[in-house]
C-alpha atoms as a PDB file:
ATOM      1  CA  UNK A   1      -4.665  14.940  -1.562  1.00  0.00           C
ATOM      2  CA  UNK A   2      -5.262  11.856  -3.768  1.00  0.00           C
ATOM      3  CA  UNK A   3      -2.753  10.092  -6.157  1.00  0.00           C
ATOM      4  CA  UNK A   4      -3.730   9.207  -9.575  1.00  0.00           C
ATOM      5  CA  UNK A   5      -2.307   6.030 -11.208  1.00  0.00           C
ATOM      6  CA  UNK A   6      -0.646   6.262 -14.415  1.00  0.00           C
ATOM      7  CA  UNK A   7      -2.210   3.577 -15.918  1.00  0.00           C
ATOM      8  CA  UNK A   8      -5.587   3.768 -15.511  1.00  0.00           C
ATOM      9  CA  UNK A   9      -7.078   7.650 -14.308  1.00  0.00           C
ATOM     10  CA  UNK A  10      -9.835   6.129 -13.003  1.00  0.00           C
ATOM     11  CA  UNK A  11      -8.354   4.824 -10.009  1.00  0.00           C
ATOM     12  CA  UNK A  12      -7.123   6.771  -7.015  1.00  0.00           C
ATOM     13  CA  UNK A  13      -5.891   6.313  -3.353  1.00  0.00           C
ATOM     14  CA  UNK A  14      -4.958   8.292  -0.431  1.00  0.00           C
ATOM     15  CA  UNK A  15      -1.518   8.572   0.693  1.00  0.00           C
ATOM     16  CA  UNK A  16      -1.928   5.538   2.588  1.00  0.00           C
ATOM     17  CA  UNK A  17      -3.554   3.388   0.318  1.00  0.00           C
ATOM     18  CA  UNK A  18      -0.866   4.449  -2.555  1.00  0.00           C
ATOM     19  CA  UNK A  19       2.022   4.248   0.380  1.00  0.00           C
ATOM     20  CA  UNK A  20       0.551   0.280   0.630  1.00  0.00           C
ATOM     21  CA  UNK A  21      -0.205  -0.601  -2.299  1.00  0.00           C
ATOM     22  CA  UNK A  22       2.808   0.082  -3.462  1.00  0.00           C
ATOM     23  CA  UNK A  23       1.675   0.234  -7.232  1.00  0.00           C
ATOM     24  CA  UNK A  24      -1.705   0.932  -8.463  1.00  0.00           C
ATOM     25  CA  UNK A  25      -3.910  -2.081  -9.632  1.00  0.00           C
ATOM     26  CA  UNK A  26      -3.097  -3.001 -13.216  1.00  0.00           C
ATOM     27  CA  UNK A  27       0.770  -1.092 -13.075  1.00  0.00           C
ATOM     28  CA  UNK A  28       1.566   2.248 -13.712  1.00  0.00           C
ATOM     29  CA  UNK A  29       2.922   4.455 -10.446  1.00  0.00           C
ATOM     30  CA  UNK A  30       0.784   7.055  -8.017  1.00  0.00           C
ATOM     31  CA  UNK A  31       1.088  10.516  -9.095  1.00  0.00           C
ATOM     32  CA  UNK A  32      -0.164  13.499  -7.143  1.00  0.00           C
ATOM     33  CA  UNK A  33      -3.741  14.906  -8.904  1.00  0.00           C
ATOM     34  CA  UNK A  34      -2.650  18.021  -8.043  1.00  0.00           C
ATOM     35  CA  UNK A  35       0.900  20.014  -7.779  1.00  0.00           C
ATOM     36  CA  UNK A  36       0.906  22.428  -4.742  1.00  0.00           C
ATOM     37  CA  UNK A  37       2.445  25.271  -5.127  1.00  0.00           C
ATOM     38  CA  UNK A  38       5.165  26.865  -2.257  1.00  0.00           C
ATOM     39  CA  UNK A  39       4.782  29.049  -0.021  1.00  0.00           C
ATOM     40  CA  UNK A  40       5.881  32.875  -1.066  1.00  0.00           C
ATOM     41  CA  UNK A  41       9.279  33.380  -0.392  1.00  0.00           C
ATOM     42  CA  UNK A  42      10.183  29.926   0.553  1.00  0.00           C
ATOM     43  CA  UNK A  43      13.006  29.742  -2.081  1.00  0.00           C
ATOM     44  CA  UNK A  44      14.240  32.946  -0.570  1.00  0.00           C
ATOM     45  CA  UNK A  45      14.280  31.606   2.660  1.00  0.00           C
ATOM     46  CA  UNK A  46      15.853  27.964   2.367  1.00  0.00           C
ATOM     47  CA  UNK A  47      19.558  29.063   3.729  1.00  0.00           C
ATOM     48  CA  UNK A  48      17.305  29.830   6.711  1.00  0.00           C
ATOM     49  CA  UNK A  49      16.246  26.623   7.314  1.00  0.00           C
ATOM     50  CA  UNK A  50      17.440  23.368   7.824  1.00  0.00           C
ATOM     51  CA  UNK A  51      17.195  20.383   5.610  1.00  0.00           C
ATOM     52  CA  UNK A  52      14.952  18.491   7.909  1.00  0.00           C
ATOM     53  CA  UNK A  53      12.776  21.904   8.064  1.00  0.00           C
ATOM     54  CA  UNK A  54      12.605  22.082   4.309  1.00  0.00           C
ATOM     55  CA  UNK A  55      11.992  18.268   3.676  1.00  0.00           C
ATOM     56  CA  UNK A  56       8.900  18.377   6.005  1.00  0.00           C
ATOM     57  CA  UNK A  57       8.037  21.502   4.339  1.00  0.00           C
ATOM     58  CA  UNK A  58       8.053  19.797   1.125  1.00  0.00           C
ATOM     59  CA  UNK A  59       6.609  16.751   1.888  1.00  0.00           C
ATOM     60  CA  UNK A  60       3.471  18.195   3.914  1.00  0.00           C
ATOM     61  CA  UNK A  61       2.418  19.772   0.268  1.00  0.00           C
ATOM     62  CA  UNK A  62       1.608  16.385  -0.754  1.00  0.00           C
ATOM     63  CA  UNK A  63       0.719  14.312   2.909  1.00  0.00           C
ATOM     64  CA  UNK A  64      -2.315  15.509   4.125  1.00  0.00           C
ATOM     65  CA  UNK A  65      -2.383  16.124   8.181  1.00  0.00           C
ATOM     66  CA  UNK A  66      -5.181  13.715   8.795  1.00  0.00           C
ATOM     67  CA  UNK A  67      -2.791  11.023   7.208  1.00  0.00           C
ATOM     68  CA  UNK A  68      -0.167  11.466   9.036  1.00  0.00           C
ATOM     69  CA  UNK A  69       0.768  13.827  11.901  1.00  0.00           C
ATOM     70  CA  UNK A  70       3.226  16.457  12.297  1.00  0.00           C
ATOM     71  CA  UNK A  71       5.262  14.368  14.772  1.00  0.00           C
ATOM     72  CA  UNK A  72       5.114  11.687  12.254  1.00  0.00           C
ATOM     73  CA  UNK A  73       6.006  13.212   9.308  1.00  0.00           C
ATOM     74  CA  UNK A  74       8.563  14.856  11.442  1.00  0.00           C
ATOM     75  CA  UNK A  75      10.149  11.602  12.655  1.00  0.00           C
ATOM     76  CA  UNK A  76       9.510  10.218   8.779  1.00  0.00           C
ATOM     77  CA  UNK A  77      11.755  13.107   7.422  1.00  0.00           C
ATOM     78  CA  UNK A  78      14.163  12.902  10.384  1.00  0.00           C
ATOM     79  CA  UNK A  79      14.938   9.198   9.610  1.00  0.00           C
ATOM     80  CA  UNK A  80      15.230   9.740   6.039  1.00  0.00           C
ATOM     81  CA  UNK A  81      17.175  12.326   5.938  1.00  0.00           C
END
């Protein structure tokens, strides 16, 4: 997936690239080019799941697997939350 800044829709960056950049050339914020949708029946299933389940869940919609690994992301969402 690649994030689009705000200010000028030219430019985009990878997850890492917006994750170190911090804030796209010339202002404006990273923004997803895309909004995945959930999986079916994910909302029907979230008192199943834990909240670290559903925050890697969540934030593997938008971090792409050859960015960052499973363990990673796991550890990411772990810490965070």
């Amino acid at each position: 997936m690649l994030y689009r800044s705000t200010a000028d829709p030219a430019h985009c960056a990878t997850f890492r690239e917006a994750v170190l950049n911090g804030t796209p050339p010339g202002g404006g914020l990273y923004m997803p080019t895309e909004a995945p949708r959930l999986p079916d029946g994910f909302s029907a299933r979230l008192g199943e799941r834990s909240v670290e389940e559903i925050g890697f869940a969540l934030a593997r919609l938008f971090i792409a697997t050859d960015e960052m690994s499973d363990a990673e992301l796991e550890a990411v969402v772990r810490y965070t939350l």
